[in-house]
Protein backbone atom coordinates (compact mmCIF):
# COMPACT_ATOMS: atom_id res chain seq x y z
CA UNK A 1 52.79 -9.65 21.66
CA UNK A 2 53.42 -11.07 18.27
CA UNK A 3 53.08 -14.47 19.58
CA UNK A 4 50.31 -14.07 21.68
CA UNK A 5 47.98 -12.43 18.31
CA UNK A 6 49.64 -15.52 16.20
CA UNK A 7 48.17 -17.59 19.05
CA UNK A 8 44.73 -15.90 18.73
CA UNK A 9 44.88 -16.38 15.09
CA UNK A 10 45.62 -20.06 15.12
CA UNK A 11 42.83 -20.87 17.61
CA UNK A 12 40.23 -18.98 15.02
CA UNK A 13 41.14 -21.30 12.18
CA UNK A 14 40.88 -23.86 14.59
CA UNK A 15 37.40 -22.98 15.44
CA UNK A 16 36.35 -21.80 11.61
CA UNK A 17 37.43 -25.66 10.86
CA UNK A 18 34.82 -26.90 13.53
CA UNK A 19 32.25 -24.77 12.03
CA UNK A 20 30.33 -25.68 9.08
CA UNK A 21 28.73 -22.95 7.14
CA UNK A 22 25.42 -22.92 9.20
CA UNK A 23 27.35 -22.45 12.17
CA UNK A 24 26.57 -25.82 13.61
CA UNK A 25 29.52 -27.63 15.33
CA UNK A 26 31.07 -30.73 13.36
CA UNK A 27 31.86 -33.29 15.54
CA UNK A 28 35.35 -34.18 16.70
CA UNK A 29 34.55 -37.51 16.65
CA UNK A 30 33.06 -40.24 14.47
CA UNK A 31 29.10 -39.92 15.14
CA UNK A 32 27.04 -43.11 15.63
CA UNK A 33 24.52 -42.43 12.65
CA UNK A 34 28.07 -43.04 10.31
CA UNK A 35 27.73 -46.66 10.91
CA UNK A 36 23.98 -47.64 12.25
CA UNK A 37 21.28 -46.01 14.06
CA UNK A 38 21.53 -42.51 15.54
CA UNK A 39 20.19 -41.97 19.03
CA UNK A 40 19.63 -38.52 18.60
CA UNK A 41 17.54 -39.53 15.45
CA UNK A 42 15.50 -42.49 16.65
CA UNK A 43 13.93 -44.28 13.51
CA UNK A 44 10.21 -44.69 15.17
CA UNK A 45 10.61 -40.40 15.26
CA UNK A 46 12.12 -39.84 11.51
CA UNK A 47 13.31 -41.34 8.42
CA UNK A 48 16.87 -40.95 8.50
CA UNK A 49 19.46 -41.36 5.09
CA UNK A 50 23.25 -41.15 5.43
CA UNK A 51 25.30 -40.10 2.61
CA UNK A 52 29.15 -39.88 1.80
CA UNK A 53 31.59 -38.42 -0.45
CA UNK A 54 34.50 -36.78 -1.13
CA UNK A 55 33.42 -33.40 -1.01
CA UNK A 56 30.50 -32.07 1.55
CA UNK A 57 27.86 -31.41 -1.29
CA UNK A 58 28.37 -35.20 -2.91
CA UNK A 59 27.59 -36.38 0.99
CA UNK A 60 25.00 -34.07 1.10
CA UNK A 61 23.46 -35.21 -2.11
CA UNK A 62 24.15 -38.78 -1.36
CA UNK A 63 22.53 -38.92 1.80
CA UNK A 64 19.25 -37.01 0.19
CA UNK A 65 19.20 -39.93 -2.34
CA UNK A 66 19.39 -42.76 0.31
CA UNK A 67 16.26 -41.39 2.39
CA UNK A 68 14.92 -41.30 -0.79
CA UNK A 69 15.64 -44.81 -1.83
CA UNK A 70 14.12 -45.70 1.64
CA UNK A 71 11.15 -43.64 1.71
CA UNK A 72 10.68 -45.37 -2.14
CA UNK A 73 10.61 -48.96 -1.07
CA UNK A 74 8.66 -48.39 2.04
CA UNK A 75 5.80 -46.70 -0.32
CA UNK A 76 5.88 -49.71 -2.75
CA UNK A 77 5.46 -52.09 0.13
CA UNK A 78 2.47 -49.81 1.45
CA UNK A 79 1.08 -50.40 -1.43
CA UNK A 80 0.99 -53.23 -2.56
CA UNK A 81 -0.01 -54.16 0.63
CA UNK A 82 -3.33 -51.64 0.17
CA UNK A 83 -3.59 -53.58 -3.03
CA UNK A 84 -3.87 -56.90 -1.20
CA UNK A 85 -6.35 -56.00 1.02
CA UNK A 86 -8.41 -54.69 -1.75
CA UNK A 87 -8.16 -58.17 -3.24
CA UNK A 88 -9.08 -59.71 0.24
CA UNK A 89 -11.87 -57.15 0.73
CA UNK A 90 -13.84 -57.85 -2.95
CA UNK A 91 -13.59 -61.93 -1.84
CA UNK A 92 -13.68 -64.54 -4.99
CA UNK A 93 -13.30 -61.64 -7.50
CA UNK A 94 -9.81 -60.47 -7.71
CA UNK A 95 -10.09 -56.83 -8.85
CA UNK A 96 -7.17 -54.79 -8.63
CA UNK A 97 -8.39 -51.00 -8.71
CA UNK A 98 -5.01 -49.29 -8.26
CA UNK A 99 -6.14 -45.36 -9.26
CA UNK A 100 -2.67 -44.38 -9.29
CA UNK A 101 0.30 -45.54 -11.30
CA UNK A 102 2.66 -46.88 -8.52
CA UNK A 103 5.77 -45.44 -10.07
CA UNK A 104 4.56 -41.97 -10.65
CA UNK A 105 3.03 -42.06 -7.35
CA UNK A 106 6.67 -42.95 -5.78
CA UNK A 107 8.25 -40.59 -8.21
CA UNK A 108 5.60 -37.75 -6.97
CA UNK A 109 5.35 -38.70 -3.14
CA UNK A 110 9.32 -38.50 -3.18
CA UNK A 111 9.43 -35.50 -4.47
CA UNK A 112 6.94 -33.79 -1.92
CA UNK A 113 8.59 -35.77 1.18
CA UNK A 114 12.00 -34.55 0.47
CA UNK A 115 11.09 -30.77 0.32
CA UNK A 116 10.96 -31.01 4.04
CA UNK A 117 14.04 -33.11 4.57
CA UNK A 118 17.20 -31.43 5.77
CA UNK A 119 20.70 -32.46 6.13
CA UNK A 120 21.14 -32.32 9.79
CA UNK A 121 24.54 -33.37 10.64
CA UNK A 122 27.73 -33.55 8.95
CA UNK A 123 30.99 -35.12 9.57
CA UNK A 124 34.83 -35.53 7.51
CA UNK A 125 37.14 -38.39 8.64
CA UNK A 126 40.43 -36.80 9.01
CA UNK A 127 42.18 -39.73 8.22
CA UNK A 128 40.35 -40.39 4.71
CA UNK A 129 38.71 -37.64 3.97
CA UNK A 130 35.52 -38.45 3.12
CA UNK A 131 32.53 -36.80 3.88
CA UNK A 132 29.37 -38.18 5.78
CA UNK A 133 26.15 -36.50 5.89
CA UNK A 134 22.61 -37.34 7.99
CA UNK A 135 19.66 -36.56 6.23
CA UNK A 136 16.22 -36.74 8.24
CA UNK A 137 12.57 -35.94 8.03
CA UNK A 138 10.64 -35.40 10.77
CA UNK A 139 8.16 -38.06 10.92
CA UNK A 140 5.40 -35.87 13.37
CA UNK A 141 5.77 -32.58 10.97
CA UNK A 142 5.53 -34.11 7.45
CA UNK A 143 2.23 -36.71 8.77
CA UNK A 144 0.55 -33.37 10.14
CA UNK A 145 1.22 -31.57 6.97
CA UNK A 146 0.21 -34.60 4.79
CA UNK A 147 -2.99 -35.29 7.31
CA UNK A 148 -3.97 -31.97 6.46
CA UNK A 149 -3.77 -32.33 2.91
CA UNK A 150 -5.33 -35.79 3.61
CA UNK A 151 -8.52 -33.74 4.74
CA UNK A 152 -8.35 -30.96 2.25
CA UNK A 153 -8.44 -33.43 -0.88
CA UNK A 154 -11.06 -35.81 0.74
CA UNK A 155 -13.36 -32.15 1.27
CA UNK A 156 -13.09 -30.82 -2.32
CA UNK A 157 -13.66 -34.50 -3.43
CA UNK A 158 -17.23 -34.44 -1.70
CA UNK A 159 -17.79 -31.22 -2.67
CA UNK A 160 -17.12 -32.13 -6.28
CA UNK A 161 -19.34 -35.51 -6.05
CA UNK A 162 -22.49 -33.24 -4.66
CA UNK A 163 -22.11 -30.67 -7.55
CA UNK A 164 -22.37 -34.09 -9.72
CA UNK A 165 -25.69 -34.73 -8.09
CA UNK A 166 -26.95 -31.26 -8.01
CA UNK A 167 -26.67 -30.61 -11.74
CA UNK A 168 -29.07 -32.11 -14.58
CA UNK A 169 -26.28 -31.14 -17.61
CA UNK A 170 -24.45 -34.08 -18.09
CA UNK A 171 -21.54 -32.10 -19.32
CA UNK A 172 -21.24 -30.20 -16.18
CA UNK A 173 -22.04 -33.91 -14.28
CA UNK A 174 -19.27 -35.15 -16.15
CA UNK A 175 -16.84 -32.43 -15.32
CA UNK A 176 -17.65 -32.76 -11.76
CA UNK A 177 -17.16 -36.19 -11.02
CA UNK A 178 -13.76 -36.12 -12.64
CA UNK A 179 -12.27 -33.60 -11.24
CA UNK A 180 -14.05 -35.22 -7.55
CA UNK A 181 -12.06 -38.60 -9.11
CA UNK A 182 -8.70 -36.67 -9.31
CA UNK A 183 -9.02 -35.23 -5.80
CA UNK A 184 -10.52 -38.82 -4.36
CA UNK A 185 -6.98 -40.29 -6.04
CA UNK A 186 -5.03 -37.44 -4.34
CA UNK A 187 -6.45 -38.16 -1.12
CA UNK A 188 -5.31 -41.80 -1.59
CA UNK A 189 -1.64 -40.55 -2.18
CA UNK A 190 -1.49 -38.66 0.52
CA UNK A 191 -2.53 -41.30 2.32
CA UNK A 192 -0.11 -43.67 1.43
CA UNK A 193 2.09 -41.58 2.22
CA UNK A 194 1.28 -41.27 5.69
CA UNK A 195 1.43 -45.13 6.27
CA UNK A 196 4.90 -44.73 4.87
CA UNK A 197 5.70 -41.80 7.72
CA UNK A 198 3.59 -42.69 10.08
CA UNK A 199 1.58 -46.26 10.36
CA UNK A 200 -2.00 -46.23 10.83
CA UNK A 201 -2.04 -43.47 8.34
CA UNK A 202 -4.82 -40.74 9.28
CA UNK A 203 -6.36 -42.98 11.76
CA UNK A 204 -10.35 -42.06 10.92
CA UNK A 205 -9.71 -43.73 7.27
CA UNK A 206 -11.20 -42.28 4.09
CA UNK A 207 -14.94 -40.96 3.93
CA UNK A 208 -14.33 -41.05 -0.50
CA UNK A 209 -13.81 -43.88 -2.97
CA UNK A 210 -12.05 -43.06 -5.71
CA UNK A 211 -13.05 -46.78 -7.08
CA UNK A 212 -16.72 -45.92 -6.64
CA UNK A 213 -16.46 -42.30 -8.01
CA UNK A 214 -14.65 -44.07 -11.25
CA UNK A 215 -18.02 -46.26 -11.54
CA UNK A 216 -19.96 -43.22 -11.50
CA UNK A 217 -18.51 -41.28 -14.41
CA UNK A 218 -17.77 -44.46 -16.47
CA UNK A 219 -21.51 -45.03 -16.16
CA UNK A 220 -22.50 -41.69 -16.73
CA UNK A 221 -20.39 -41.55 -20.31
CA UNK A 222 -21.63 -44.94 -21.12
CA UNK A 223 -25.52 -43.41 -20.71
CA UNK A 224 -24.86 -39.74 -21.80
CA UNK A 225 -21.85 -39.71 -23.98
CA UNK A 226 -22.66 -42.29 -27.35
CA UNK A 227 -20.47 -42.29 -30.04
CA UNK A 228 -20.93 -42.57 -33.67
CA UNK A 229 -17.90 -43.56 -35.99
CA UNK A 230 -17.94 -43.24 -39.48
CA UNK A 231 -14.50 -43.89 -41.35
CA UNK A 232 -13.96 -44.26 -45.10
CA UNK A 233 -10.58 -45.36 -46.97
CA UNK A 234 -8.51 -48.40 -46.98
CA UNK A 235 -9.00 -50.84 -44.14
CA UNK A 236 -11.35 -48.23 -42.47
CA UNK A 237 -13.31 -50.82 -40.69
CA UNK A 238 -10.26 -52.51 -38.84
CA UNK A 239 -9.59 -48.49 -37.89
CA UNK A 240 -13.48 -48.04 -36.53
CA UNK A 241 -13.04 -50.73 -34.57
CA UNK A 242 -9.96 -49.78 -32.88
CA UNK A 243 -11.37 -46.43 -32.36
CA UNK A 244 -14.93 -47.93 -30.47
CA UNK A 245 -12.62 -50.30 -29.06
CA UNK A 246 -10.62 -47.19 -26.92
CA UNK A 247 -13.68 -45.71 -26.66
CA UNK A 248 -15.57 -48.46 -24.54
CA UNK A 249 -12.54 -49.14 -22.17
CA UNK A 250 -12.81 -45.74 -21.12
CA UNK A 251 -16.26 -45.95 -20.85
CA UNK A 252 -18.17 -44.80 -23.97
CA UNK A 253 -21.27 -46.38 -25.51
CA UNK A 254 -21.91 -46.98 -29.77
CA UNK A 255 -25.07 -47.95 -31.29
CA UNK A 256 -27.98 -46.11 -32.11
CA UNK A 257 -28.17 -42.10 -33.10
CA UNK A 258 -24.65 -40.57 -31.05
CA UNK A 259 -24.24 -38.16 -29.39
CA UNK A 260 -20.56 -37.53 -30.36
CA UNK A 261 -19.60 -38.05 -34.08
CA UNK A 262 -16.24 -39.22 -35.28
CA UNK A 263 -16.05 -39.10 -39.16
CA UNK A 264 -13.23 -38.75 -41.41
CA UNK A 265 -10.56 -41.29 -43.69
CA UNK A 266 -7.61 -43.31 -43.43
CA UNK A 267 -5.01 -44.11 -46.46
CA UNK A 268 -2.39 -46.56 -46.78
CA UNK A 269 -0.06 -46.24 -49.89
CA UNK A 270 3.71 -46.89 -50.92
CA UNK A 271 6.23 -44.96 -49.59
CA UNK A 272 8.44 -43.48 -52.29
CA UNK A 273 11.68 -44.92 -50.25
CA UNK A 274 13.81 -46.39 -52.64
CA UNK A 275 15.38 -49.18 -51.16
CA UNK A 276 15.74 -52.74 -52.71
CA UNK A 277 15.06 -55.08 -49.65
CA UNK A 278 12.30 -53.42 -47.54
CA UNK A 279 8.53 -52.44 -48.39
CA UNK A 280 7.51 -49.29 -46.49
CA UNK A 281 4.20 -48.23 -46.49
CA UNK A 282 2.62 -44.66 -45.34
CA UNK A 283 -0.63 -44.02 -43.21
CA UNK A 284 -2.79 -41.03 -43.15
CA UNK A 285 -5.93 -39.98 -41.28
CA UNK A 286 -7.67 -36.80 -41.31
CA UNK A 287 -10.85 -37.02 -38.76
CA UNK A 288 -13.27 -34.47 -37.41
CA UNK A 289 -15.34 -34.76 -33.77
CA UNK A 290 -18.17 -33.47 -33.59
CA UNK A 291 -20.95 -32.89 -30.54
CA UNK A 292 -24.08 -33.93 -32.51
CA UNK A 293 -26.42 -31.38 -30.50
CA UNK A 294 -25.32 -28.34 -31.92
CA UNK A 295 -23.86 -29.57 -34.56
CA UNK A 296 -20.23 -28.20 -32.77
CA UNK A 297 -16.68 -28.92 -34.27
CA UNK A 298 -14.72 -29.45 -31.07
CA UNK A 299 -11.59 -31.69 -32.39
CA UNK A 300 -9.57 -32.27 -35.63
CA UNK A 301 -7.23 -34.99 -35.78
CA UNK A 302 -4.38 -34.60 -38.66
CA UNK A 303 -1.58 -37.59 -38.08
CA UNK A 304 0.65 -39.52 -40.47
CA UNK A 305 3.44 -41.86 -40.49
CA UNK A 306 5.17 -45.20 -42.40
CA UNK A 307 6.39 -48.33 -41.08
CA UNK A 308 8.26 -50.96 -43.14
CA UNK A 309 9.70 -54.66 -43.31
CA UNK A 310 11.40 -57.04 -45.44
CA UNK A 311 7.88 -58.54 -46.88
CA UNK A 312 5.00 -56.42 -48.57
CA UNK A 313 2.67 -58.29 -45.97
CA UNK A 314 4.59 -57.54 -43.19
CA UNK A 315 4.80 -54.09 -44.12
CA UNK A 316 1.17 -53.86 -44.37
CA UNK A 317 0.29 -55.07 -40.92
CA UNK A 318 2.78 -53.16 -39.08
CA UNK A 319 1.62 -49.79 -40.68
CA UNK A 320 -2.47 -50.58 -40.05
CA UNK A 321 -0.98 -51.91 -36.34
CA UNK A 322 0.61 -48.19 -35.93
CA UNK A 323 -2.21 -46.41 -37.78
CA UNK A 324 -4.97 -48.13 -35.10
CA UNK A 325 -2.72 -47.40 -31.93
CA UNK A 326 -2.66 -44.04 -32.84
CA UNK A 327 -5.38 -42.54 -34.20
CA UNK A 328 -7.62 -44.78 -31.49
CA UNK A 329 -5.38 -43.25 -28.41
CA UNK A 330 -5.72 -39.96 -30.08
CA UNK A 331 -9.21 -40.20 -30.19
CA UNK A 332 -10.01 -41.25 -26.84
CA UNK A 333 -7.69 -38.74 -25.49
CA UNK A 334 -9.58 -35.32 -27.34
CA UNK A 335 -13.41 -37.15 -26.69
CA UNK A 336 -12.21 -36.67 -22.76
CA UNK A 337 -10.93 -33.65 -23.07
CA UNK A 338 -13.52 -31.72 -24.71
CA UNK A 339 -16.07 -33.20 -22.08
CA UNK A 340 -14.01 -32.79 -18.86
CA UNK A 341 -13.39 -29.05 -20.65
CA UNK A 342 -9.61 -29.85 -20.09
């Protein structure tokens, strides 16, 4: 009797060591996927990544990072090839109007695909011990999911564009047709990702142009949106410059009575750093924005900092370098904020 329940015992460990923790059955012996292409997985039905280690979570994490590193390249090559057939499309004038930064749009699309990956099999070498795990993502689920949010983006998109049209405020105009532009660029995403998951992407193609909704608002700040700067202090014209200068590549207008006022001053004096080979110098800029209408504070801009080198005129020009770069990005940054109400 005691033999028979030692017996009974041995065969459960036996079949606990067979069982992972989701109950699935680890195979006895070495699966295919370990080495190339699994049959159960075909690649033209998911995107498979196989991992190892020498514990089951490493393998596990591994193999989530090589679907990854797949699903990465494939997106890069997706687009770039959308940017070459832009190119092809606008003829003799190579324009490149990429709406998205490729490597946050990798970083982001990854990110999304892989909350619907799962590890699906798993398998230890008993001779060295290492662990193998198959990721895989279901290429039919995730393009339905993403079609869907294809559609979605595309319809709030429109229905941002015709607000645009409906309204006479150019504030609320302005408001519309960005936040139309950020779900026309979403749309794109999604698409690219679907050419990455499943080629020929949603089929029907896109009904919105995020290109031609970014022509639209840039036009409509240029017309509706001038700017007036008036800066006082040392070397305050080479900082109104850089300020209009930020302001038109985003679209912005000068000349003539503005309807946005930047006024304030810049200073430039010596550091007190004691130090017998380097000149330091320190910046300062205290501006105010103002919507000229109602005569309506709606940004103050307090920044500082120093810069140095070995030569006084070195010195200079890195500090006025670092005193345009900022205050002009800083600028540019609040004027779009306080008119997309962001």
């Amino acid at each position: 009797m005691k033999r028979f329940i030692r017996f009974i015992l041995l065969l459960s460990s036996v079949a606990l060591l067979l069982f992972d923790t989701t109950g699935r059955l680890l195979a006895a012996e070495k699966p295919d996927w370990v080495d190339g292409p699994s049959a159960e997985y075909p690649e033209a039905a998911y995107l498979t990544g196989v991992g190892s280690g020498d514990t089951r979570q490493r393998a596990e994490d591994s193999a989530y990072a090589a679907l990854a590193r797949t699903f990465r390249a494939e997106i890069r090559t997706t687009t770039h090839e959308r940017e070459d057939f832009r190119q092809t499309e606008k003829g003799k004038t190579i324009e490149i109007d990429r709406t998205v930064d490729l490597k946050n749009q990798t970083e982001v699309s990854t990110q999304k695909v892989l909350e619907q990956v799962r590890i699906a099999e798993r398998w230890a070498d008993p001779a060295s011990k290492v662990h193998y795990a198959l990721a895989v993502l279901d290429r039919a689920k995730s393009a339905s999911a993403l079609r869907q949010k294809s559609l979605d983006a595309e319809m709030e998109a429109r229905e941002w564009e015709a607000r645009a049209k409906k309204s006479t405020d150019p504030l609320d105009q302005a408001r519309a047709l960005h936040k139309a532009l950020l779900a026309a660029r979403q749309t794109e995403v999604y698409d690219s990702d679907l050419r990455v998951i499943q080629p020929g992407g949603r089929g029907d193609g896109l009904k919105v142009s995020a290109a031609a909704l970014e022509d639209q608002l840039k036009n409509l700040l240029g017309r509706s949106f001038r700017v007036d700067v008036q800066i006082d202090g040392p070397q305050a014209t080479a900082v109104r410059d850089a300020i209009l200068a930020g302001l038109h590549e985003k679209g912005f207008s000068s000349g003539g009575e503005g309807d946005l006022l930047i006024k304030g001053k810049v200073g430039l004096e010596e550091a007190d750093l004691k130090d017998p080979q380097w000149h330091y110098l320190r910046w300062t800029a205290d501006l105010t924005l103002i919507q000229m209408e109602n005569q309506k504070e709606f940004g103050r801009i307090q920044r500082s900092g120093k810069e140095g080198h070995l030569t006084a005129k070195e010195a200079e020009r890195k500090t006025l370098a670092a005193l345009q770069k900022e205050i002009s990005e800083t600028v540019g940054e609040t004027v779009l904020n306080f008119i997309y109400g962001e």
